[in-house]
C-alpha atoms as a PDB file:
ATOM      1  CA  UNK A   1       3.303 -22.230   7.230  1.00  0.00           C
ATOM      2  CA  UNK A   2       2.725 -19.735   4.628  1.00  0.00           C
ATOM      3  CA  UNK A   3       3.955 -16.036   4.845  1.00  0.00           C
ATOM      4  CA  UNK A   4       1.376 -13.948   4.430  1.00  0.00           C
ATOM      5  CA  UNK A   5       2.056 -11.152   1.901  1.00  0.00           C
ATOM      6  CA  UNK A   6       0.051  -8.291   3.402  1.00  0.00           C
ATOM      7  CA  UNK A   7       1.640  -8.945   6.907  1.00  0.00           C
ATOM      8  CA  UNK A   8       3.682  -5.779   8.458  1.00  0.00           C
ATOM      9  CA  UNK A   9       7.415  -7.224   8.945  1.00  0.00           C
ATOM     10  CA  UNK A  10       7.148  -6.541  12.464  1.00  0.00           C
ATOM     11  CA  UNK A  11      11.079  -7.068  12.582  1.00  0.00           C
ATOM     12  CA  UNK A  12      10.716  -3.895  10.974  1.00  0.00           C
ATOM     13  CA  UNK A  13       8.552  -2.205  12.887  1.00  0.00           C
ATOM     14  CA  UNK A  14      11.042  -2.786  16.266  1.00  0.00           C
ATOM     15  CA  UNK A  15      13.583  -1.679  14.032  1.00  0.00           C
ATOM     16  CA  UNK A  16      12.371   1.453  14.004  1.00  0.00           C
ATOM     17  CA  UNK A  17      10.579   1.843  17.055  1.00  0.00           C
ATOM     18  CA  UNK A  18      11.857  -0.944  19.376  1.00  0.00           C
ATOM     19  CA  UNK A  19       9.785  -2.148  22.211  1.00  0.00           C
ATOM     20  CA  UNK A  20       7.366   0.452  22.180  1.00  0.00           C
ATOM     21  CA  UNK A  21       3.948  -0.668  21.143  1.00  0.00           C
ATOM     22  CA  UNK A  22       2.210   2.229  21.006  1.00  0.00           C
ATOM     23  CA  UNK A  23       4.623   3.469  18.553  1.00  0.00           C
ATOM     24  CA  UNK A  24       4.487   1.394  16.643  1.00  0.00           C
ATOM     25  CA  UNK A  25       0.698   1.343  16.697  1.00  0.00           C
ATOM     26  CA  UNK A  26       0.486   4.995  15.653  1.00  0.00           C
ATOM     27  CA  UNK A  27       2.612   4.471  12.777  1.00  0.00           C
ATOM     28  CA  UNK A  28       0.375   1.820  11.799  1.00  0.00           C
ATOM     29  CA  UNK A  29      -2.935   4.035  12.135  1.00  0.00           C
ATOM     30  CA  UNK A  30      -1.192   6.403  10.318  1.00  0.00           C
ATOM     31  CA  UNK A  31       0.353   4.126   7.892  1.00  0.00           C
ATOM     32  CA  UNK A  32      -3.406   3.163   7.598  1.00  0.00           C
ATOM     33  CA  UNK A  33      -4.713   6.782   6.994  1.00  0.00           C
ATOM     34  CA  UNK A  34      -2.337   7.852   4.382  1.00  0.00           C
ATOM     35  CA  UNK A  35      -2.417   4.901   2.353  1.00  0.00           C
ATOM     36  CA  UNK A  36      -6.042   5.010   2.456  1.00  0.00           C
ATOM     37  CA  UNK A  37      -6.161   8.463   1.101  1.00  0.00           C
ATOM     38  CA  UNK A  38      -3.734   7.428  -1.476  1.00  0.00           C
ATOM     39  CA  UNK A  39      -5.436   4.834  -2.408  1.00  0.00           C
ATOM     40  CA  UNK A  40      -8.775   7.049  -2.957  1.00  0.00           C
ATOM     41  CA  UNK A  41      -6.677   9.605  -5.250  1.00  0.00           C
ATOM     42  CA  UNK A  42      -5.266   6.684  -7.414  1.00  0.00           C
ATOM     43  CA  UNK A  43      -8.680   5.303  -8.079  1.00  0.00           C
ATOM     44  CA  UNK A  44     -10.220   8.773  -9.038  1.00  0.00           C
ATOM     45  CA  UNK A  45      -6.733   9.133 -11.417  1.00  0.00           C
ATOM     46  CA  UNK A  46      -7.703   5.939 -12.813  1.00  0.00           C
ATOM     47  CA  UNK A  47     -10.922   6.387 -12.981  1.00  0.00           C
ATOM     48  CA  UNK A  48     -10.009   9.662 -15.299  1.00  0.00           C
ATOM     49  CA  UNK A  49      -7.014   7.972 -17.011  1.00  0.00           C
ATOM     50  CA  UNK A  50      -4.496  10.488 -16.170  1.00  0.00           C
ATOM     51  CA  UNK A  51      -1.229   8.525 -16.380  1.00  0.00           C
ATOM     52  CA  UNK A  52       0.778  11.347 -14.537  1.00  0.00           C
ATOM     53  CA  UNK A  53      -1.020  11.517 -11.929  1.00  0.00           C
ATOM     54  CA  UNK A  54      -1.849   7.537 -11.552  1.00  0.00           C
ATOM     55  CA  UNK A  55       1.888   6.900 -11.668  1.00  0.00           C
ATOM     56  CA  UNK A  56       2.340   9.662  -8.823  1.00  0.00           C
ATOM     57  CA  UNK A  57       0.216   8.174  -6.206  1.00  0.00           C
ATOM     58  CA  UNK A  58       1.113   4.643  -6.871  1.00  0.00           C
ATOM     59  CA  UNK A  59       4.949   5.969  -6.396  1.00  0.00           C
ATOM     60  CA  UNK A  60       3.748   7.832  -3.284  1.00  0.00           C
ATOM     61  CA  UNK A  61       2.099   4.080  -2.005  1.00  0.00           C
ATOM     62  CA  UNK A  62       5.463   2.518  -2.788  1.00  0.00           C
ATOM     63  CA  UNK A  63       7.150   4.245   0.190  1.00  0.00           C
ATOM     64  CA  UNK A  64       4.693   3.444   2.920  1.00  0.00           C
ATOM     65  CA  UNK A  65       4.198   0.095   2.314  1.00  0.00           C
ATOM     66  CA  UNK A  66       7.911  -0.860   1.053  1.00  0.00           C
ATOM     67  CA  UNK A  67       8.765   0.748   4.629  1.00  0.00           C
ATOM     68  CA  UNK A  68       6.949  -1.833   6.949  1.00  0.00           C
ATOM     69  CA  UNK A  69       7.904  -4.369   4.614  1.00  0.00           C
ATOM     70  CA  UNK A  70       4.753  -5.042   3.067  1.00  0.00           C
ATOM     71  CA  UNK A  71       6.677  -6.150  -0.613  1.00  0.00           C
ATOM     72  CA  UNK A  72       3.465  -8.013  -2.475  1.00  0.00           C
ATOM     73  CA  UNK A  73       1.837  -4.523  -1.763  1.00  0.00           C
ATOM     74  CA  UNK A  74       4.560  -3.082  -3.062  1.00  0.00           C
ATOM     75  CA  UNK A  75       4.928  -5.097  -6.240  1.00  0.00           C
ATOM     76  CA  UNK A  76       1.496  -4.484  -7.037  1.00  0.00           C
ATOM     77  CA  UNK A  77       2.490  -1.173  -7.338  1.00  0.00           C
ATOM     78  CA  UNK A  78       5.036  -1.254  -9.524  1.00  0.00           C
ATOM     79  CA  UNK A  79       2.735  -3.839 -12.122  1.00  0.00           C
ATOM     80  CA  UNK A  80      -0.234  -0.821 -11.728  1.00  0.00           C
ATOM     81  CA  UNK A  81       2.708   1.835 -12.887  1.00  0.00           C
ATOM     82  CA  UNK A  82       3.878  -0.799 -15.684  1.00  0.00           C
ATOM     83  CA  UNK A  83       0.184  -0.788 -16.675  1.00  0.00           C
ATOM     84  CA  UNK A  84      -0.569   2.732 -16.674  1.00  0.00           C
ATOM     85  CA  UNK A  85       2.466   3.105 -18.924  1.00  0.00           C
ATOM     86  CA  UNK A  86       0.379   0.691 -21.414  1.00  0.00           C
ATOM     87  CA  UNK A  87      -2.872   2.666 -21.129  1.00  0.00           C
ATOM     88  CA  UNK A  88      -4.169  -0.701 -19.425  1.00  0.00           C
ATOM     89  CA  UNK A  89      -6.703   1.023 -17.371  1.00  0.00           C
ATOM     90  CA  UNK A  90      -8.473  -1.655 -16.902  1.00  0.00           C
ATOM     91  CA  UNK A  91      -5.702  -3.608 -15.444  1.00  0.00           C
ATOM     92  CA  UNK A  92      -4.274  -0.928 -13.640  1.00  0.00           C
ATOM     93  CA  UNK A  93      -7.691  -0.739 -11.956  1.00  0.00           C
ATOM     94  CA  UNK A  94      -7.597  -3.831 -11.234  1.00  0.00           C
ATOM     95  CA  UNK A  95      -4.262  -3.650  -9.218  1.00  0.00           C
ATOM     96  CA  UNK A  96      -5.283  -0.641  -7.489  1.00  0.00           C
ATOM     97  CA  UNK A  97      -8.635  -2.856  -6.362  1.00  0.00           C
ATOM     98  CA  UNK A  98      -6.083  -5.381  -5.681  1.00  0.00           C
ATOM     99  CA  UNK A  99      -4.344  -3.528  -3.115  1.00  0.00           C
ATOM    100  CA  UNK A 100      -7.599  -1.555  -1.934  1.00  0.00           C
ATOM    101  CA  UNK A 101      -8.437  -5.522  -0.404  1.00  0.00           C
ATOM    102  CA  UNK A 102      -5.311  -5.907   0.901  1.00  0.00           C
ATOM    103  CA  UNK A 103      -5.500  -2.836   2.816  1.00  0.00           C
ATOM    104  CA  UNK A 104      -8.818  -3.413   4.407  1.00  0.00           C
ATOM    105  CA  UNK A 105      -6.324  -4.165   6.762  1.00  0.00           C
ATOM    106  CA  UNK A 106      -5.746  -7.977   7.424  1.00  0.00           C
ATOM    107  CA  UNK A 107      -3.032  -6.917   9.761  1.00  0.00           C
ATOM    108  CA  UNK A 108      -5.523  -4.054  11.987  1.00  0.00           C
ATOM    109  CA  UNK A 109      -5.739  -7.216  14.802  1.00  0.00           C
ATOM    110  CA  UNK A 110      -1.630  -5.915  15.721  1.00  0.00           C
ATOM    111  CA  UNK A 111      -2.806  -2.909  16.624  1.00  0.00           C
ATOM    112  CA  UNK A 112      -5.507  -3.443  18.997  1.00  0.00           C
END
C-alpha cells in the first residue's frame, strides 16, 4: 500500500502528545489554522512578486508541516523557495497551489 504524502505521521503526533486525542486534535486544528493563514500571505506575496517576503512564509510553512511529519509538504516548500530565487513566479505559484490542495486537508477525517 502506498504512503500517502500529505498524511500526519501520527507516530509523531503520540510523540509529542501521547495517548491524548484531543491533544493531539487541537494541534491539528491549529496546525490547520496557521498554515492556512500562511498559505493566504504566500499567495498574496506571490501574487505581488516580492521574493522576501514569499521566501518568509514558505520558511514559516516549513516548520509546521516538517513537525507532524508531513515531508512532500515540506519539499514543496523548499522547490517554491528555489523558484522564487529564479523569479519563477509562475512556478512558484504553482507550488504554493500545490500545497493549498494538499491542505484542504485529506487528513481532517483524524480529527473528528
Amino acid at each position: 500500500m502506498k504512503k500517502n504524502p500529505a498524511m500526519i505521521n501520527m507516530k509523531i503526533m503520540h510523540d509529542i502528545f501521547g495517548n491524548n486525542p484531543e491533544a493531539i486534535k487541537k494541534y491539528i486544528e491549529h496546525f490547520i489554522k496557521v498554515t492556512s493563514e500562511l498559505l493566504a500571505k504566500t499567495k498574496l506575496a506571490i501574487d505581488k512578486q516580492d521574493s522576501q517576503l514569499a521566501l518568509e512564509y514558505f520558511h514559516q510553512l516549513k516548520g509546521p508541516v516538517g513537525s507532524i511529519g508531513l515531508m512532500e509538504m515540506y519539499h514543496v516548500c523548499e522547490k517554491a523557495e528555489d523558484n522564487i530565487k529564479r523569479s519563477d513566479w509562475n512556478a512558484a505559484l504553482k507550488n504554493c497551489g500545490g500545497f493549498r490542495n494538499e491542505v484542504q486537508f485529506p487528513f481532517v477525517h483524524m480529527i473528528c
